[in-house]
Structures are given as structure tokens and as C-alpha cells.
PDB file of N, CA and C in Angstrom:
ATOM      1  N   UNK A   1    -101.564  51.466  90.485  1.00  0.00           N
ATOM      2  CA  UNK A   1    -102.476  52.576  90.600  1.00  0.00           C
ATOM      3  C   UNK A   1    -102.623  53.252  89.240  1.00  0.00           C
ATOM      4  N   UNK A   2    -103.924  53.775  89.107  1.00  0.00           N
ATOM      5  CA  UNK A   2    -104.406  54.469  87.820  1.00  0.00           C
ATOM      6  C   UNK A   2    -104.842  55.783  87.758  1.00  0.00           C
ATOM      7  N   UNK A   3    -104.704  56.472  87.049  1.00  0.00           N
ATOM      8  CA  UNK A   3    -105.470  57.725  86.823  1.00  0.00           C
ATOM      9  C   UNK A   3    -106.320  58.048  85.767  1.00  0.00           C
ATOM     10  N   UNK A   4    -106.953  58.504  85.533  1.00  0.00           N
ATOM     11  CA  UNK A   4    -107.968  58.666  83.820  1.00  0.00           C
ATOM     12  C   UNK A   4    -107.622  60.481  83.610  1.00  0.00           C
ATOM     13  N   UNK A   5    -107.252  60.120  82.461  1.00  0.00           N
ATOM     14  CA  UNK A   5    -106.832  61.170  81.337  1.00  0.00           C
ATOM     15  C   UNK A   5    -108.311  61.699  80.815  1.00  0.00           C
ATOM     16  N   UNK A   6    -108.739  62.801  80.802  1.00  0.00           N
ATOM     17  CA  UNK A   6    -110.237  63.305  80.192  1.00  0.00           C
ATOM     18  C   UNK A   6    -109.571  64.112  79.446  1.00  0.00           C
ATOM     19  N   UNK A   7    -110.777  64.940  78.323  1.00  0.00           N
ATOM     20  CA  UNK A   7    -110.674  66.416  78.531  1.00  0.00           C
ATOM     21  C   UNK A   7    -112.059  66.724  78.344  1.00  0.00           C
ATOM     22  N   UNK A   8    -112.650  68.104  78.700  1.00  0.00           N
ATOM     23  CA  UNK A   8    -113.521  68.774  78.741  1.00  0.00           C
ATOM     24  C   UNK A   8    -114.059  69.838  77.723  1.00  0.00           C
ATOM     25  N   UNK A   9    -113.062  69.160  76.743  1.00  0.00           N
ATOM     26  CA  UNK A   9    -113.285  69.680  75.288  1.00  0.00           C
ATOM     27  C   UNK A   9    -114.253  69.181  74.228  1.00  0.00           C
ATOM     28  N   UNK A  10    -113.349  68.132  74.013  1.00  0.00           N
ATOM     29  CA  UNK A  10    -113.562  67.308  73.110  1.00  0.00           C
ATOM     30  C   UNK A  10    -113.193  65.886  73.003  1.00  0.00           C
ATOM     31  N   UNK A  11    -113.206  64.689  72.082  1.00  0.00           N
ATOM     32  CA  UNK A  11    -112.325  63.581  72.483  1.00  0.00           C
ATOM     33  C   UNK A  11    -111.392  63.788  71.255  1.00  0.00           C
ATOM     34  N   UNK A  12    -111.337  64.769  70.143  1.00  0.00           N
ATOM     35  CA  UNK A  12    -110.136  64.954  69.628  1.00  0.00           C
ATOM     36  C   UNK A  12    -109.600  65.258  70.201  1.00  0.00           C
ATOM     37  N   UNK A  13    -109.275  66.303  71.195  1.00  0.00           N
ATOM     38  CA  UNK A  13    -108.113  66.727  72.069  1.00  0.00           C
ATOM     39  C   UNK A  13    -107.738  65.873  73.196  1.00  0.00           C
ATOM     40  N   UNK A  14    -108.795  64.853  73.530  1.00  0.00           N
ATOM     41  CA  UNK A  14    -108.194  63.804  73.739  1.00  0.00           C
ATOM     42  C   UNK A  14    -107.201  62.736  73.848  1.00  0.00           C
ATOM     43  N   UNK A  15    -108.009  62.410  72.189  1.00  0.00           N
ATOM     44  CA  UNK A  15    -106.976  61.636  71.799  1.00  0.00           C
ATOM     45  C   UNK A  15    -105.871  62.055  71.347  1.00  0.00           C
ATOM     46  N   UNK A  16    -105.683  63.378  70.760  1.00  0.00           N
ATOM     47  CA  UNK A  16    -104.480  63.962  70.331  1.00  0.00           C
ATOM     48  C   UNK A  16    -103.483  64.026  71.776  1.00  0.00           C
ATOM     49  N   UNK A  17    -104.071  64.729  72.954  1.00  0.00           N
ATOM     50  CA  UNK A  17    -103.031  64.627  73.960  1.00  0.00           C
ATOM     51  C   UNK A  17    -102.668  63.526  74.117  1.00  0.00           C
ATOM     52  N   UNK A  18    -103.348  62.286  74.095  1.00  0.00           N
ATOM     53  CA  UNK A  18    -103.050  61.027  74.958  1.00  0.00           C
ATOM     54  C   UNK A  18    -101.926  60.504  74.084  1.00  0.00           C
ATOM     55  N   UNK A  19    -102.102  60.512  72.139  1.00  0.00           N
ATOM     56  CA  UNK A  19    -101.011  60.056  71.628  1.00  0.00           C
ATOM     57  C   UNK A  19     -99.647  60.868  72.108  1.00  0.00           C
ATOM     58  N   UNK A  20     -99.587  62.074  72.464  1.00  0.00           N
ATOM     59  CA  UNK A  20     -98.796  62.984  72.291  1.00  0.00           C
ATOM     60  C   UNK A  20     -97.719  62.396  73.814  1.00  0.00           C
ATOM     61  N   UNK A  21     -98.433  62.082  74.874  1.00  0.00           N
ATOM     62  CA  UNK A  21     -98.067  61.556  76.079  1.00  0.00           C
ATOM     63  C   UNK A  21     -97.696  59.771  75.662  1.00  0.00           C
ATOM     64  N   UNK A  22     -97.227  59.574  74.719  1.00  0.00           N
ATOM     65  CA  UNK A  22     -97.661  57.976  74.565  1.00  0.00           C
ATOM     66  C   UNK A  22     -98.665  56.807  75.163  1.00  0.00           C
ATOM     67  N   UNK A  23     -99.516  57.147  75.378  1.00  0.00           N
ATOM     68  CA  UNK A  23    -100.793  56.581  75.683  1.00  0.00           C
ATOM     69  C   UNK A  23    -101.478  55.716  74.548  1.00  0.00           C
ATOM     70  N   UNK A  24    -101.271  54.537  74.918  1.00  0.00           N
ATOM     71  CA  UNK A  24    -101.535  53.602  73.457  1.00  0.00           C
ATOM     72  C   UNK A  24    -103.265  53.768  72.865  1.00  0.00           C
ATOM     73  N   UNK A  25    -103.994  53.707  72.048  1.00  0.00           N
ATOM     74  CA  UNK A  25    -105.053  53.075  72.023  1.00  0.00           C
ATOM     75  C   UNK A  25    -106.182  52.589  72.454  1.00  0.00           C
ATOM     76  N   UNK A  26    -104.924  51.218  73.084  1.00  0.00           N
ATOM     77  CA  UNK A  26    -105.946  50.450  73.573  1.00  0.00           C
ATOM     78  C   UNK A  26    -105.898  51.136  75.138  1.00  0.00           C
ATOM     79  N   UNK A  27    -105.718  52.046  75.771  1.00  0.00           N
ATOM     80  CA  UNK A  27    -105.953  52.901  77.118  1.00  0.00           C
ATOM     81  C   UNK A  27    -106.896  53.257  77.164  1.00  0.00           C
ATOM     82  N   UNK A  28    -107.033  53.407  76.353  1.00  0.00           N
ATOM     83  CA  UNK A  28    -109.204  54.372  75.989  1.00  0.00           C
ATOM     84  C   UNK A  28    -110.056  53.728  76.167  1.00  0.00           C
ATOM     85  N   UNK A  29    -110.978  53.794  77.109  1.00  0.00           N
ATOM     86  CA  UNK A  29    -112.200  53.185  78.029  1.00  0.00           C
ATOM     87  C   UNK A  29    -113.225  54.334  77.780  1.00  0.00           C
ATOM     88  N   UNK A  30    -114.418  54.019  76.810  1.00  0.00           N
ATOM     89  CA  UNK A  30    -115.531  54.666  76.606  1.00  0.00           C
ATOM     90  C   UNK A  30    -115.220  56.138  76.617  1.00  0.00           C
ATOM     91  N   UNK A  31    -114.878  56.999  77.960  1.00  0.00           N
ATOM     92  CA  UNK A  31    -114.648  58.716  77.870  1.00  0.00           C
ATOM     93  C   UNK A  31    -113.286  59.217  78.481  1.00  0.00           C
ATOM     94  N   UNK A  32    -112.543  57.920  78.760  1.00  0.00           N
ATOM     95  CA  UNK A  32    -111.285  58.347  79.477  1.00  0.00           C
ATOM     96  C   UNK A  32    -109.685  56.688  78.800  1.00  0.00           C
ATOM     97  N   UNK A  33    -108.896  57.781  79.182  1.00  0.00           N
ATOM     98  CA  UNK A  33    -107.602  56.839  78.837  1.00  0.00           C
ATOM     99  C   UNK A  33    -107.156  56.754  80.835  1.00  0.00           C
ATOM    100  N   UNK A  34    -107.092  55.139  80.820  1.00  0.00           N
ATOM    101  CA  UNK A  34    -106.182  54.836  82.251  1.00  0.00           C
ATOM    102  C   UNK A  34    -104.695  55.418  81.683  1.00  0.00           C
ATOM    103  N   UNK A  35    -104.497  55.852  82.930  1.00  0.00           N
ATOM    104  CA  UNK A  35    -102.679  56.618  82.597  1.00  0.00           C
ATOM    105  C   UNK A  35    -102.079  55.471  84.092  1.00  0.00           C
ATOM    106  N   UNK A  36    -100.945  55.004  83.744  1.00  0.00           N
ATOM    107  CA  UNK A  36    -100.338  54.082  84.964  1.00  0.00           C
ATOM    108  C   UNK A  36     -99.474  54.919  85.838  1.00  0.00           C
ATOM    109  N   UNK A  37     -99.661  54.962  87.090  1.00  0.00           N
ATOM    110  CA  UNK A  37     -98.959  55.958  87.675  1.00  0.00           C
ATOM    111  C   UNK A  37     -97.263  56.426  87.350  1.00  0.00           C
ATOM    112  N   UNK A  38     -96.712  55.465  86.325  1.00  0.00           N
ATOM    113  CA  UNK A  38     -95.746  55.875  86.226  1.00  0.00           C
ATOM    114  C   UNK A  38     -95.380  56.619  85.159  1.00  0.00           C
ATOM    115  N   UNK A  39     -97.054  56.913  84.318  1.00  0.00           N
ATOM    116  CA  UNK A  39     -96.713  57.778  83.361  1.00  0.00           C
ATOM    117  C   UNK A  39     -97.185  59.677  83.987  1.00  0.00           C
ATOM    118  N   UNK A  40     -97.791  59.254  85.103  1.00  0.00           N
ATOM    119  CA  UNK A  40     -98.433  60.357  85.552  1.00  0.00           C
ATOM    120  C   UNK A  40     -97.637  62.015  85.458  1.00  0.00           C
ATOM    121  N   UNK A  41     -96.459  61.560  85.876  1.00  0.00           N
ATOM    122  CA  UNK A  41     -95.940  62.971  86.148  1.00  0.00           C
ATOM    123  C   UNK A  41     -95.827  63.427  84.457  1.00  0.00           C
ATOM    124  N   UNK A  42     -95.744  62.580  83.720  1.00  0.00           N
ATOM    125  CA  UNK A  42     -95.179  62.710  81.944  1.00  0.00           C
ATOM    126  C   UNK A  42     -96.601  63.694  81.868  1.00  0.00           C
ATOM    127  N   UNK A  43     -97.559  63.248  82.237  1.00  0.00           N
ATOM    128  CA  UNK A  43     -98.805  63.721  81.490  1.00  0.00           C
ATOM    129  C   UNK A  43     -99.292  65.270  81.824  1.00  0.00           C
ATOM    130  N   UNK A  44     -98.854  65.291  83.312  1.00  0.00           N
ATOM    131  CA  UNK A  44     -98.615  66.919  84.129  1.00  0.00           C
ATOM    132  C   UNK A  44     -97.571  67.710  83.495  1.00  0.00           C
ATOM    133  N   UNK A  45     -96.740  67.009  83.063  1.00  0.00           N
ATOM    134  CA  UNK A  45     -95.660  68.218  83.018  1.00  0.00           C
ATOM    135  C   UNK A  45     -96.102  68.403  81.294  1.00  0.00           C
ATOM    136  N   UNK A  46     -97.199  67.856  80.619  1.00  0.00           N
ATOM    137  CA  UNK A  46     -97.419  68.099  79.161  1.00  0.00           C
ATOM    138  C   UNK A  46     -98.662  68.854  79.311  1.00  0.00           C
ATOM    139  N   UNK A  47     -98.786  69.028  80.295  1.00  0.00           N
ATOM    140  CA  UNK A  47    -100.386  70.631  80.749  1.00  0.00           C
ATOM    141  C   UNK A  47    -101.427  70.051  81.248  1.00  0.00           C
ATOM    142  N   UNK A  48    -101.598  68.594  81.638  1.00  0.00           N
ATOM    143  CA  UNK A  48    -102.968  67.807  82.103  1.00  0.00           C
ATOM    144  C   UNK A  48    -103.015  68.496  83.600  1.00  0.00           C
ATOM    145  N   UNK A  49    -103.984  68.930  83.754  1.00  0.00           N
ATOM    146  CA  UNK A  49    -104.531  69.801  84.749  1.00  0.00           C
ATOM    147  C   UNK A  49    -105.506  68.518  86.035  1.00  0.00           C
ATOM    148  N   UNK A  50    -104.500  68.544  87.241  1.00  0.00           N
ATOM    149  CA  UNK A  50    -105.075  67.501  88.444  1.00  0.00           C
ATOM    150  C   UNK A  50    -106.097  67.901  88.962  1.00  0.00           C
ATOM    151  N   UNK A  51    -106.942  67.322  89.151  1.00  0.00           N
ATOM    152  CA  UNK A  51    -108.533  67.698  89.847  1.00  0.00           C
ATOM    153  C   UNK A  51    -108.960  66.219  90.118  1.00  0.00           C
ATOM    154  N   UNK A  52    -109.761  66.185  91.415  1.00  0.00           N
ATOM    155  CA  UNK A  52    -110.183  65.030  91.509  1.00  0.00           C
ATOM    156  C   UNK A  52    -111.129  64.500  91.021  1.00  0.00           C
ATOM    157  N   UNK A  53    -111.407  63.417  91.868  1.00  0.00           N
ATOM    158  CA  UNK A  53    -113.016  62.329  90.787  1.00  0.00           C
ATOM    159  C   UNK A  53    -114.397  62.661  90.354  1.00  0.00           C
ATOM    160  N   UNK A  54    -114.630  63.939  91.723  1.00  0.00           N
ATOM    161  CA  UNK A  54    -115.976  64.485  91.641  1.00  0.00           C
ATOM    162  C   UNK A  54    -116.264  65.998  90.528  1.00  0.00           C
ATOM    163  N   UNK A  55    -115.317  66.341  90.424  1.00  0.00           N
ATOM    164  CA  UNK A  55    -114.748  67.136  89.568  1.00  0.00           C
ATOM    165  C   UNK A  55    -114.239  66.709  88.259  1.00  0.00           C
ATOM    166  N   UNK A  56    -114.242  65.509  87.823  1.00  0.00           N
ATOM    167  CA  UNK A  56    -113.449  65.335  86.972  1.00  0.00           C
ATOM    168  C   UNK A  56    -114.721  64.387  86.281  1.00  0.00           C
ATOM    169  N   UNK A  57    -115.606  64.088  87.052  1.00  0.00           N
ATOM    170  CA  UNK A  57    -117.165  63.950  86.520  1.00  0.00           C
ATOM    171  C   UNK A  57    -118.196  65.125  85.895  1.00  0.00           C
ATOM    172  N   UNK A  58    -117.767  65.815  87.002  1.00  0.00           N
ATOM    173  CA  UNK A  58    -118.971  67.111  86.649  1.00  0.00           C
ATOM    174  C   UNK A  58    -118.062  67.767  85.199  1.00  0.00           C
ATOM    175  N   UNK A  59    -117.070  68.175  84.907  1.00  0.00           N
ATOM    176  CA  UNK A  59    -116.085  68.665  83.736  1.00  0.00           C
ATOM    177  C   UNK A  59    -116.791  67.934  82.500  1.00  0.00           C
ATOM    178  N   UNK A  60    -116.625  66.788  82.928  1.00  0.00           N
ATOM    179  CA  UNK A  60    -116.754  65.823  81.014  1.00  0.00           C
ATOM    180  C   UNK A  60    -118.769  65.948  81.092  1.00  0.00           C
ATOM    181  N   UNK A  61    -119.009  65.959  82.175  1.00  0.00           N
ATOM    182  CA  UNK A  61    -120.724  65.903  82.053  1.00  0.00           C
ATOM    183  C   UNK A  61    -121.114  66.959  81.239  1.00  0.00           C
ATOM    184  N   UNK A  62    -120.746  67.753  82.099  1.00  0.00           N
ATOM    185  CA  UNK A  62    -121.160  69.272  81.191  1.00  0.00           C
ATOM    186  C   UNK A  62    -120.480  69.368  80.082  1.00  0.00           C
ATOM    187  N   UNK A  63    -119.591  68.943  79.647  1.00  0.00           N
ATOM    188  CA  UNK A  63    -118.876  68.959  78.316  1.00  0.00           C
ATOM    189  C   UNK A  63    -119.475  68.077  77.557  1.00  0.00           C
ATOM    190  N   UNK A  64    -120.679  67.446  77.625  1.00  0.00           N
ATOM    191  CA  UNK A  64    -121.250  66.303  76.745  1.00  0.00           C
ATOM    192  C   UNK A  64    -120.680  65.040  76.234  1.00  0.00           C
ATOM    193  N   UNK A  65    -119.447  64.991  77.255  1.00  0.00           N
ATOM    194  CA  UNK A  65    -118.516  63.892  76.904  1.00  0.00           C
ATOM    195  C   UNK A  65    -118.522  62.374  77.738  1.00  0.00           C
ATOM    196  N   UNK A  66    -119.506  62.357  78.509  1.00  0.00           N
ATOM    197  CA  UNK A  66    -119.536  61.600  79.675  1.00  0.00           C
ATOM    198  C   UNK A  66    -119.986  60.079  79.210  1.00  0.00           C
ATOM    199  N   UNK A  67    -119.765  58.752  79.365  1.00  0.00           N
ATOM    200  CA  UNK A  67    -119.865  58.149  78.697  1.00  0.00           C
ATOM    201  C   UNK A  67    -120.173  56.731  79.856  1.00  0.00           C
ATOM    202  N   UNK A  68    -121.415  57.123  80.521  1.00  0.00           N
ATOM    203  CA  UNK A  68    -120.866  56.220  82.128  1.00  0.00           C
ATOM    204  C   UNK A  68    -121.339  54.527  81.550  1.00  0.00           C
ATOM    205  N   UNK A  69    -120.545  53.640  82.200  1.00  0.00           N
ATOM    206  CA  UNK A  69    -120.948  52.562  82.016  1.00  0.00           C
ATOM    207  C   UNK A  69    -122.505  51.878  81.582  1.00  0.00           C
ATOM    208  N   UNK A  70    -122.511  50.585  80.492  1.00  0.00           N
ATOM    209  CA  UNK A  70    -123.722  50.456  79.934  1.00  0.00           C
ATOM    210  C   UNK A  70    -124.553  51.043  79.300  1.00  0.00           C
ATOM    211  N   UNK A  71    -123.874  52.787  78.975  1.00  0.00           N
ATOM    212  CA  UNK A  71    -124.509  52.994  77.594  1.00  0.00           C
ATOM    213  C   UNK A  71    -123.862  52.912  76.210  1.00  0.00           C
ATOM    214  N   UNK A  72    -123.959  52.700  75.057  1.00  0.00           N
ATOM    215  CA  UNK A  72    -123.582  52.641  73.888  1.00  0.00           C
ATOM    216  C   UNK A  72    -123.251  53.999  72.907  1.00  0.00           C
ATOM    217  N   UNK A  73    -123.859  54.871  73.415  1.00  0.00           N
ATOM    218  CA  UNK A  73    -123.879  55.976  72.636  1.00  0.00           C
ATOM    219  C   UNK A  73    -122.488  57.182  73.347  1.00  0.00           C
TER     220      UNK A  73
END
């Protein structure tokens, strides 16, 4: 099982959290890092805030960060 790491910032704060949680690199899929459920609780207890899928769409949309499949930009 997977979870995706966002933020609603920016993708520097992104990527800065995701290194910070050890989240390799290559985890990063277009607007999100897969987190493996066994890193999950690591990533909560470092301030990643749980919200679900429909919510966790509308956040990065409006944040101009949204990056949905088959586009390039």
C-alpha cells in the first residue's frame, strides 16, 4: 500500500520534506512522492498533515501544483 506525499506550497517544500523523511528521488511522480506504508507514520510524526484523495486534489489544484497525467508542463 501507498500514500502520496504533496504539498500545497510549493515543490521546494516538497522536495525538501520528502528528503528530510528519506524519500529517495526516484519517489517523485510528476506532483507527488509514493510514501510505502511503512514509511507512513515517519512522515506524520515529521508534520505531514492526513487528508484524503478528494482533498488532497483540490489542495495542490489550487496551489498550481497539480500535474495530472499526460501533461508535460
Amino acid at each position: 500500500m501507498w500514500s502520496h506525499l504533496v504539498s500545497d506550497v510549493s515543490y521546494e517544500e516538497l522536495h525538501a520534506f520528502a528528503a528530510s523523511i528519506g524519500c529517495p528521488p526516484r519517489a517523485f511522480e510528476r506532483d507527488h512522492y509514493d510514501v510505502p506504508s511503512y514509511r507512513y507514520a515517519d512522515a506524520v510524526a515529521a508534520g505531514a498533515v492526513e487528508i484524503g484523495s478528494k482533498e488532497l486534489v483540490r489542495r495542490i489544484t489550487d496551489a498550481g501544483l497539480r500535474r495530472p497525467k499526460g501533461r508535460t508542463a
